[in-house]
Each structure stands twice: as C-alpha cells, then as structure tokens.
C-alpha atoms as a PDB file:
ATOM      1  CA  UNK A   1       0.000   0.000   0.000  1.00  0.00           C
ATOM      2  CA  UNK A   2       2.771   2.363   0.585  1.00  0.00           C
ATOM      3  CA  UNK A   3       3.777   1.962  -3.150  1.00  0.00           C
ATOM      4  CA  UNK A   4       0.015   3.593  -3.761  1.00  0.00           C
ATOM      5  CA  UNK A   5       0.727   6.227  -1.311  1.00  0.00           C
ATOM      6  CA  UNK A   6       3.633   7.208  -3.282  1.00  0.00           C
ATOM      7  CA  UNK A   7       2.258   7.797  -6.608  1.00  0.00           C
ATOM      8  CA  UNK A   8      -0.692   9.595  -5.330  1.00  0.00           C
ATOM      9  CA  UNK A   9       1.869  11.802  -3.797  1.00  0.00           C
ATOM     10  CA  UNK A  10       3.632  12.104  -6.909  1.00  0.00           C
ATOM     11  CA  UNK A  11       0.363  13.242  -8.468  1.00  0.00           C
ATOM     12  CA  UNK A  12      -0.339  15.857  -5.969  1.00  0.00           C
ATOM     13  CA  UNK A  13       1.625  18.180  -7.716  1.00  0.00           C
ATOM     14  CA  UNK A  14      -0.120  17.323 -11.336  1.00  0.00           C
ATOM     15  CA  UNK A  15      -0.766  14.671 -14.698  1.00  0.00           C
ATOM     16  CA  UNK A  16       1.802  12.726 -15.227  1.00  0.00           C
ATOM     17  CA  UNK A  17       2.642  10.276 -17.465  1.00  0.00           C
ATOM     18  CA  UNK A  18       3.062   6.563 -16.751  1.00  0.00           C
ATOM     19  CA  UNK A  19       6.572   6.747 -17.122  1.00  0.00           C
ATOM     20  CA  UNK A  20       6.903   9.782 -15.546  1.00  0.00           C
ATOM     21  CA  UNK A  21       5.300   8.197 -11.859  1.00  0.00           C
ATOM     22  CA  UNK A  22       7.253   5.219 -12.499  1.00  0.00           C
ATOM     23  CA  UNK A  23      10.243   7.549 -12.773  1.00  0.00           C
ATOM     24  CA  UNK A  24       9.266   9.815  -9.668  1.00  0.00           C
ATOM     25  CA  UNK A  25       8.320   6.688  -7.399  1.00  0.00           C
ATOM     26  CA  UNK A  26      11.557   4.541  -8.364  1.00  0.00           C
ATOM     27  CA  UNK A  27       9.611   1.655  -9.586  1.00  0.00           C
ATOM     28  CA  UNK A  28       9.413  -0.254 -13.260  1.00  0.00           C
ATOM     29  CA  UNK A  29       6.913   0.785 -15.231  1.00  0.00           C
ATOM     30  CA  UNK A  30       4.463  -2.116 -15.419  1.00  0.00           C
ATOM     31  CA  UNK A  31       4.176  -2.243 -11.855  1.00  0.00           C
ATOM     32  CA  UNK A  32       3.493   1.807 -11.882  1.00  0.00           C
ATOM     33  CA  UNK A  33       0.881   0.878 -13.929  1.00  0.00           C
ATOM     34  CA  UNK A  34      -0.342  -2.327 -11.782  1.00  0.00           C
ATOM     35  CA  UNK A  35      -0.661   0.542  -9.019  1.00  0.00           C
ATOM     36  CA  UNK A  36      -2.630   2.921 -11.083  1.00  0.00           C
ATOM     37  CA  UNK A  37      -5.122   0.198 -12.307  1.00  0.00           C
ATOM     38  CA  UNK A  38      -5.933  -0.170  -9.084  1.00  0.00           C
ATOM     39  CA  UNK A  39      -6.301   3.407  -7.926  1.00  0.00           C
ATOM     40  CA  UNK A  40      -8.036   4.124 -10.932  1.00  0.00           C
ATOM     41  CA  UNK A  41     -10.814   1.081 -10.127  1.00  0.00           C
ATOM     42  CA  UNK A  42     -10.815   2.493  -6.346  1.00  0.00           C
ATOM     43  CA  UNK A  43     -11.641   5.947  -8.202  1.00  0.00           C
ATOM     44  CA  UNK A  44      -8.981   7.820  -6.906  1.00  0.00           C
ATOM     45  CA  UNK A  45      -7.010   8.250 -10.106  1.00  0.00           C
ATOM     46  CA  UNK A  46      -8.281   9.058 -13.725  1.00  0.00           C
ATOM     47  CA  UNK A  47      -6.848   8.835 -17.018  1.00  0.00           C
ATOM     48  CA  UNK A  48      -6.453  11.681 -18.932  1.00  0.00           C
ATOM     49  CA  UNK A  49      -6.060  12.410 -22.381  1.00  0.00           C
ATOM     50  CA  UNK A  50      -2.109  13.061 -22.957  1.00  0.00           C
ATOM     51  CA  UNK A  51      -0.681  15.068 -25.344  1.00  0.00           C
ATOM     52  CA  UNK A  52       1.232  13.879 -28.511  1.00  0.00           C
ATOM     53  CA  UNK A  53       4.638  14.684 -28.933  1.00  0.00           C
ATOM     54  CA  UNK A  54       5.379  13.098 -32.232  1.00  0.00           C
ATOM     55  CA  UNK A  55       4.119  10.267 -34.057  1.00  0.00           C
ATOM     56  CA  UNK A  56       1.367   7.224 -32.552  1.00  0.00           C
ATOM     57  CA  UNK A  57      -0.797   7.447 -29.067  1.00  0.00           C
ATOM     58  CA  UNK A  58      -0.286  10.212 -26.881  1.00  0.00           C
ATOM     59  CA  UNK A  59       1.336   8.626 -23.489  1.00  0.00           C
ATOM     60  CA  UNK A  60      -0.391   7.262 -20.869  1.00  0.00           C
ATOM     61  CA  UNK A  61      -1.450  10.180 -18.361  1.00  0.00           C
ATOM     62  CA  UNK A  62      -2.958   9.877 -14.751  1.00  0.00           C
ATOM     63  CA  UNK A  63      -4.379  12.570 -12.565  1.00  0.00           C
ATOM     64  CA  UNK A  64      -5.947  12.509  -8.975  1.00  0.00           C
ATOM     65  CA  UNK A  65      -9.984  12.859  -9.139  1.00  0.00           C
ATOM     66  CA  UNK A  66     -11.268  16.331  -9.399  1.00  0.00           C
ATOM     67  CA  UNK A  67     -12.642  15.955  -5.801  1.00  0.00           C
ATOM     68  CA  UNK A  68     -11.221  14.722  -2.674  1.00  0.00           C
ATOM     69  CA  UNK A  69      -9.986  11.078  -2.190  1.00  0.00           C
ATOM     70  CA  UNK A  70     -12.781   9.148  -0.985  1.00  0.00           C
ATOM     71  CA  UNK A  71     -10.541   6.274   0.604  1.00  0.00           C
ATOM     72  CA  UNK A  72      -9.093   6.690   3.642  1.00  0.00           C
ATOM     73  CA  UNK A  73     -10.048   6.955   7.328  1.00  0.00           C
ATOM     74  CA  UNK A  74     -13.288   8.299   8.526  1.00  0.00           C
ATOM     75  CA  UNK A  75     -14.237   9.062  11.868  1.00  0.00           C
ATOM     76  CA  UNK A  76     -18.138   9.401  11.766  1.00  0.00           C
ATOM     77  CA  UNK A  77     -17.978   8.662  15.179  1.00  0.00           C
ATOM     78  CA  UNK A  78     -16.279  11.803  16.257  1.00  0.00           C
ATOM     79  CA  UNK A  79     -18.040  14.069  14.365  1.00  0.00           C
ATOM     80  CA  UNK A  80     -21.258  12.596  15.759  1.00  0.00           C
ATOM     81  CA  UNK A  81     -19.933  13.581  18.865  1.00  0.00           C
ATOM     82  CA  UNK A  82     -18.606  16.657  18.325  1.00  0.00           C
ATOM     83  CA  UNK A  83     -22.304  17.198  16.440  1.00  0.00           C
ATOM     84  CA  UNK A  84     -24.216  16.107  19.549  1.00  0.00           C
ATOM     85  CA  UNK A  85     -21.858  19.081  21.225  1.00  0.00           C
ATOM     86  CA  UNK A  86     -23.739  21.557  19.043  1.00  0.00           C
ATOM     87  CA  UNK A  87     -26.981  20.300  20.380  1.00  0.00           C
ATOM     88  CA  UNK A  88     -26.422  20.131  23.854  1.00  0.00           C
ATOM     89  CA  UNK A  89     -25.217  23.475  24.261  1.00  0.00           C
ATOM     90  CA  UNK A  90     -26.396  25.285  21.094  1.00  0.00           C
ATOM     91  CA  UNK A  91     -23.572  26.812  20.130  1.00  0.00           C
ATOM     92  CA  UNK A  92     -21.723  27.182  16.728  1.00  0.00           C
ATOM     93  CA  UNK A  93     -20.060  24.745  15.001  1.00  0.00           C
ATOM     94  CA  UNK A  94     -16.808  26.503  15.235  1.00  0.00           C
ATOM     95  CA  UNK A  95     -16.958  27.263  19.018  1.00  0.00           C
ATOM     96  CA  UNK A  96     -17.423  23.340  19.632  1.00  0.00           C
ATOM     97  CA  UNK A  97     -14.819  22.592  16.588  1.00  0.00           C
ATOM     98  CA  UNK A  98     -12.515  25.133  19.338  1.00  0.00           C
ATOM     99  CA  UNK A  99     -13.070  22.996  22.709  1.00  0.00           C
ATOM    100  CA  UNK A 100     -12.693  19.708  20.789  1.00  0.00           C
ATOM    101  CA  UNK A 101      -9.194  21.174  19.239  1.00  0.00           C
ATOM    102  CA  UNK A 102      -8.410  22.049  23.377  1.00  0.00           C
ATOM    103  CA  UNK A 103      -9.292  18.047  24.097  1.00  0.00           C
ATOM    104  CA  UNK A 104      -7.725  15.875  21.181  1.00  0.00           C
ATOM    105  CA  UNK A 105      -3.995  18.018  20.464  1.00  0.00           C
ATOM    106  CA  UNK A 106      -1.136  16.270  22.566  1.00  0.00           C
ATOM    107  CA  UNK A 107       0.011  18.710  24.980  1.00  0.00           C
ATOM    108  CA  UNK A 108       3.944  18.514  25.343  1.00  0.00           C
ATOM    109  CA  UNK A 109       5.560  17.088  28.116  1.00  0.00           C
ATOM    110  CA  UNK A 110       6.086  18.659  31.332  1.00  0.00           C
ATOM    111  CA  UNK A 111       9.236  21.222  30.698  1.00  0.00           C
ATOM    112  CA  UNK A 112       9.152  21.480  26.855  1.00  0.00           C
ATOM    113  CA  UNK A 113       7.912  23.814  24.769  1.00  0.00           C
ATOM    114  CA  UNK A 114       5.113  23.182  22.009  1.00  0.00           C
ATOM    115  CA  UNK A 115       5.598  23.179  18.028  1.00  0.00           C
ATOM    116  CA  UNK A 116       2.492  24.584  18.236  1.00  0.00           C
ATOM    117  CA  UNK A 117       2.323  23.999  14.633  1.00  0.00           C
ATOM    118  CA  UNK A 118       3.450  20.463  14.436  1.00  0.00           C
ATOM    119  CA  UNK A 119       1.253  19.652  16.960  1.00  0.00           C
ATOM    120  CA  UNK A 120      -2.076  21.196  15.014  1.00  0.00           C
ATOM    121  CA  UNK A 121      -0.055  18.613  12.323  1.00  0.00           C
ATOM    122  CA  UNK A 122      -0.011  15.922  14.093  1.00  0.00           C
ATOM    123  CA  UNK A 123      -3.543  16.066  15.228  1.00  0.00           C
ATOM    124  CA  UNK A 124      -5.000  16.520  11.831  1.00  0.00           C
ATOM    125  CA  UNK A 125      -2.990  13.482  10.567  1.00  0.00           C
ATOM    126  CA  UNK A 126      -3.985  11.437  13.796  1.00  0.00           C
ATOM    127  CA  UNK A 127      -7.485  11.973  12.963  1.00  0.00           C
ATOM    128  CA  UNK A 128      -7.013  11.414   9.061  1.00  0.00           C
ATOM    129  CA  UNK A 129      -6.594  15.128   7.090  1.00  0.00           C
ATOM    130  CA  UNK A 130      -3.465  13.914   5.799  1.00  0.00           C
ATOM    131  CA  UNK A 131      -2.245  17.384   6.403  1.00  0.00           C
ATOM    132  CA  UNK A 132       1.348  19.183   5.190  1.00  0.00           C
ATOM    133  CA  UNK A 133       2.500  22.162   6.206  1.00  0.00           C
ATOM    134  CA  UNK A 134       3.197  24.890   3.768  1.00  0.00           C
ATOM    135  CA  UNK A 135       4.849  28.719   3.718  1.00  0.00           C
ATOM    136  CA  UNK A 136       0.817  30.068   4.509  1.00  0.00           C
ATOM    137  CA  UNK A 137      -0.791  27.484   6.617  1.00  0.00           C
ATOM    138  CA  UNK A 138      -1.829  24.055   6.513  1.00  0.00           C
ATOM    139  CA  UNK A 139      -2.877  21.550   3.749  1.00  0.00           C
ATOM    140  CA  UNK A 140      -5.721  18.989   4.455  1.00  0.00           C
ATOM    141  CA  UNK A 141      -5.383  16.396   1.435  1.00  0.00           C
ATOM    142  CA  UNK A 142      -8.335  14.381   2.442  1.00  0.00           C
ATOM    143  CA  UNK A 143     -11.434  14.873   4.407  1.00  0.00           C
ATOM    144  CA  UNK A 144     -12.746  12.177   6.762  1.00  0.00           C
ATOM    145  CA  UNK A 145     -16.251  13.539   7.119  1.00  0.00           C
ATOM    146  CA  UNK A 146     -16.285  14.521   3.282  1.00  0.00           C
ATOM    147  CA  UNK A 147     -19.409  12.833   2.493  1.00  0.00           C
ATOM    148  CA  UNK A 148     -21.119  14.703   5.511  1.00  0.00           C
ATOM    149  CA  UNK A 149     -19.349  18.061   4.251  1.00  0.00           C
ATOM    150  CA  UNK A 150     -19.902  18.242   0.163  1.00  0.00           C
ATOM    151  CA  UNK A 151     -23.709  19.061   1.211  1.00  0.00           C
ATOM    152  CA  UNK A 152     -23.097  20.387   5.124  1.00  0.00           C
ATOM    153  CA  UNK A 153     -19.637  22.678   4.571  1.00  0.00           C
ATOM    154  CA  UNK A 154     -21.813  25.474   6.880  1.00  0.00           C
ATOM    155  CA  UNK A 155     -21.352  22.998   9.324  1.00  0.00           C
ATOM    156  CA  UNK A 156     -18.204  20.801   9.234  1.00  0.00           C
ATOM    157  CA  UNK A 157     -16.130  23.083   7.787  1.00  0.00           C
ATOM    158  CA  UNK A 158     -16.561  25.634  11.133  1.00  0.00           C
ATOM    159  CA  UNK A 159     -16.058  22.076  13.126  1.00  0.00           C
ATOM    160  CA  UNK A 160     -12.477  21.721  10.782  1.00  0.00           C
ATOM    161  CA  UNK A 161     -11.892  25.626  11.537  1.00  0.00           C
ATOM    162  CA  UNK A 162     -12.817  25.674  15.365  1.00  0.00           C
ATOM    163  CA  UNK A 163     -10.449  22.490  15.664  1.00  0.00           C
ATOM    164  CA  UNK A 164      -7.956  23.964  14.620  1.00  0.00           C
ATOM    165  CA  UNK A 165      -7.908  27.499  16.739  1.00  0.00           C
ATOM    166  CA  UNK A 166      -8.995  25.289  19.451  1.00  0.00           C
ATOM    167  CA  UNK A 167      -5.428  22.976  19.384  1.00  0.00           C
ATOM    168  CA  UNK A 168      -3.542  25.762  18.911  1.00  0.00           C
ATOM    169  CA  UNK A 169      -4.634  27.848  21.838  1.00  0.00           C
ATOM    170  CA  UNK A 170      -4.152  24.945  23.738  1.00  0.00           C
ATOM    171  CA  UNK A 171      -0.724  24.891  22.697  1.00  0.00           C
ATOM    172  CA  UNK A 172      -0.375  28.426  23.433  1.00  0.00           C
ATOM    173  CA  UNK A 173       0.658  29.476  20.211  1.00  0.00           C
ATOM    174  CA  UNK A 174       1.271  32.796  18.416  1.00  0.00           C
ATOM    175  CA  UNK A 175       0.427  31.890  15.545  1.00  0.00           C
ATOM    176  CA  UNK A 176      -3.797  31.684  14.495  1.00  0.00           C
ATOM    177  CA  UNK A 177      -5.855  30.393  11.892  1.00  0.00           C
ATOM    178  CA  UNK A 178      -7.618  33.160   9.566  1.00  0.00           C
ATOM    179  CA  UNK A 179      -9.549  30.950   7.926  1.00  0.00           C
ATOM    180  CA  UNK A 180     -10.120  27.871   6.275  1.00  0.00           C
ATOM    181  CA  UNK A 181     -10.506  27.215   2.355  1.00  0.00           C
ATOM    182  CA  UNK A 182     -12.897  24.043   1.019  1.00  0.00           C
ATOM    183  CA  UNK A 183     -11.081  22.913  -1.897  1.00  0.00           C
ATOM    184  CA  UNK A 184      -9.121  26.265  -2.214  1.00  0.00           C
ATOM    185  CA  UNK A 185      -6.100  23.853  -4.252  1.00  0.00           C
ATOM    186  CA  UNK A 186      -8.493  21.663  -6.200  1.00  0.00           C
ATOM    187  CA  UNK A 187      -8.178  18.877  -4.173  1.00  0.00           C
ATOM    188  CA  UNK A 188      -7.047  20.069  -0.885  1.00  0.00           C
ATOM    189  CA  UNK A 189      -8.422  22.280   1.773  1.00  0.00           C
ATOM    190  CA  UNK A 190      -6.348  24.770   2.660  1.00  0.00           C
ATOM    191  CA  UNK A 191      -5.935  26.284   6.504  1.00  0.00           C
ATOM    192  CA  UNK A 192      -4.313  30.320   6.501  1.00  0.00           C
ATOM    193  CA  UNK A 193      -1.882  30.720   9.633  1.00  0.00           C
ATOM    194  CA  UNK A 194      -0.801  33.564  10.558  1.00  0.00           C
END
C-alpha cells in the first residue's frame, strides 16, 4: 500500500505520465501501472487524455480525481460527537470545533515547549486530514467527514476551523488560523496561519 501512497503523492503536484510516476516513485513501469489500475478502479485516479509529442498514441497520463480522495479513514464517530456538542449546548459549530481542538492536540511534556504547529499537524494526521505544512498554513489532502461536508460545509467546515484554533490555543501558540478554504487547491483544503 505504501507503493500507492507514493504515486498519489507524486500526483499531488499534477498529470503525469506513466513513465513519468514510475520515474518519480523509483519503480518499473508495469508495476506503476499495476498501481494505477488499481487506484483508478478504487476511483482515486483518472486517465487523462495526454498530449502527442510526435508520431502514434499520446502517453499514458494519470491525474488525482477532481474531488477529494474518498478512501481513507473516517471518523463518523467523532463528528457525531462533536455534532451532539452543538446540540447540547447550542452553540456554533466553530466554538465546539474550538473545545474539541483544546481536548484531542497532545500537549507537550512537562518542561518542553510546544511546536504549536506540528502539533495542530499531528492532530489533523492522527485523525485522518493527511495534512502538510506549507509557507501560509496548513494543507488537508483528504477529508474524513467529506461525504457529511460536500452538502453540510456550513457545518463541518466551522467544526475543521474551530479544531484547529482550538489545538492551537491549547498549545499556546502565536500563531492563528484566519480561515479555512474548502477545496481552495483543487483537491485540498487549505488552513491560513498567521
């Protein structure tokens, strides 16, 4: 599975042609292409049309779906929670999104300071956003209440957002989170730090 793992990260950044993944990933090209079969039948991967260069078929190109990646971890169970939160104390989304992000981060050990940051990180991957950092914020590559959220962002996305600003003010960061994007890269949320 890691093998998979690797050529969807490879195709993060764009298309690319068979050879080109197999070149990226370190791996011959008909087992590249044993790896895409099967990310294309789990509908994670599409072919694309490719672009001639010369003479016969145009290469083989692959791209990640135009929406999120719908394998993966999901955690209906939390969110049901976190939901129920909403209820009890009829509050916003983001305010119980904030006291959940206070409860799940790790809190360093006794004597050590916080990467506030890396800690938001690591509870975003813990939970399954497949997160990376970038220059402006955070990255969330996959979504594990995305059913629940292509038809109820005005909900989970404020849960996603109040997470966040919850884990790091528990971490007593500086740095905040302006905002959070659905989808602002395609196929990755995007959180703004600053």
């Amino acid at each position: 599975m890691a093998r998979r793992d690797e050529v969807l990260a490879v195709l993060r950044d764009g298309p690319r042609t068979l050879a080109e993944i197999a070149r990226e990933v370190g791996i011959h090209p008909n087992t590249a292409r044993f790896h895409l079969d099967a990310l294309v039948s789990e509908q994670l991967v599409d072919p694309v049309a490719g672009t001639s260069s010369g003479r016969g078929r145009p290469p083989a190109t692959y791209a990640l779906r135009p929406v999120m990646a719908r394998g993966g971890h999901r955690d209906y169970r939390l969110l049901a929670e976190m939901l129920l939160g909403v209820v009890k104390e009829n509050a916003s989304p983001e305010r119980i999104g904030e006291s959940w992000g206070h409860h799940l981060v790790d809190r360093p050990a006794p004597g050590r300071t916080a990467d506030a940051t890396g800690g938001v990180v690591a509870l975003l991957d813990r939970i399954g956003f497949a997160p990376e950092r970038v220059p402006d914020g955070i990255r969330l590559w996959h979504c594990p209440f995305l059913e629940l959220a292509e038809h109820n962002r005005d909900v989970v996305c404020p849960l996603h957002l109040g997470l966040i600003r919850g884990a790091l003010a528990e971490l007593g960061s500086p740095v905040t989170v302006s905002r959070l994007v659905p989808f602002a890269e395609g196929n990755a949320c995007k959180a703004y730090l600053g």
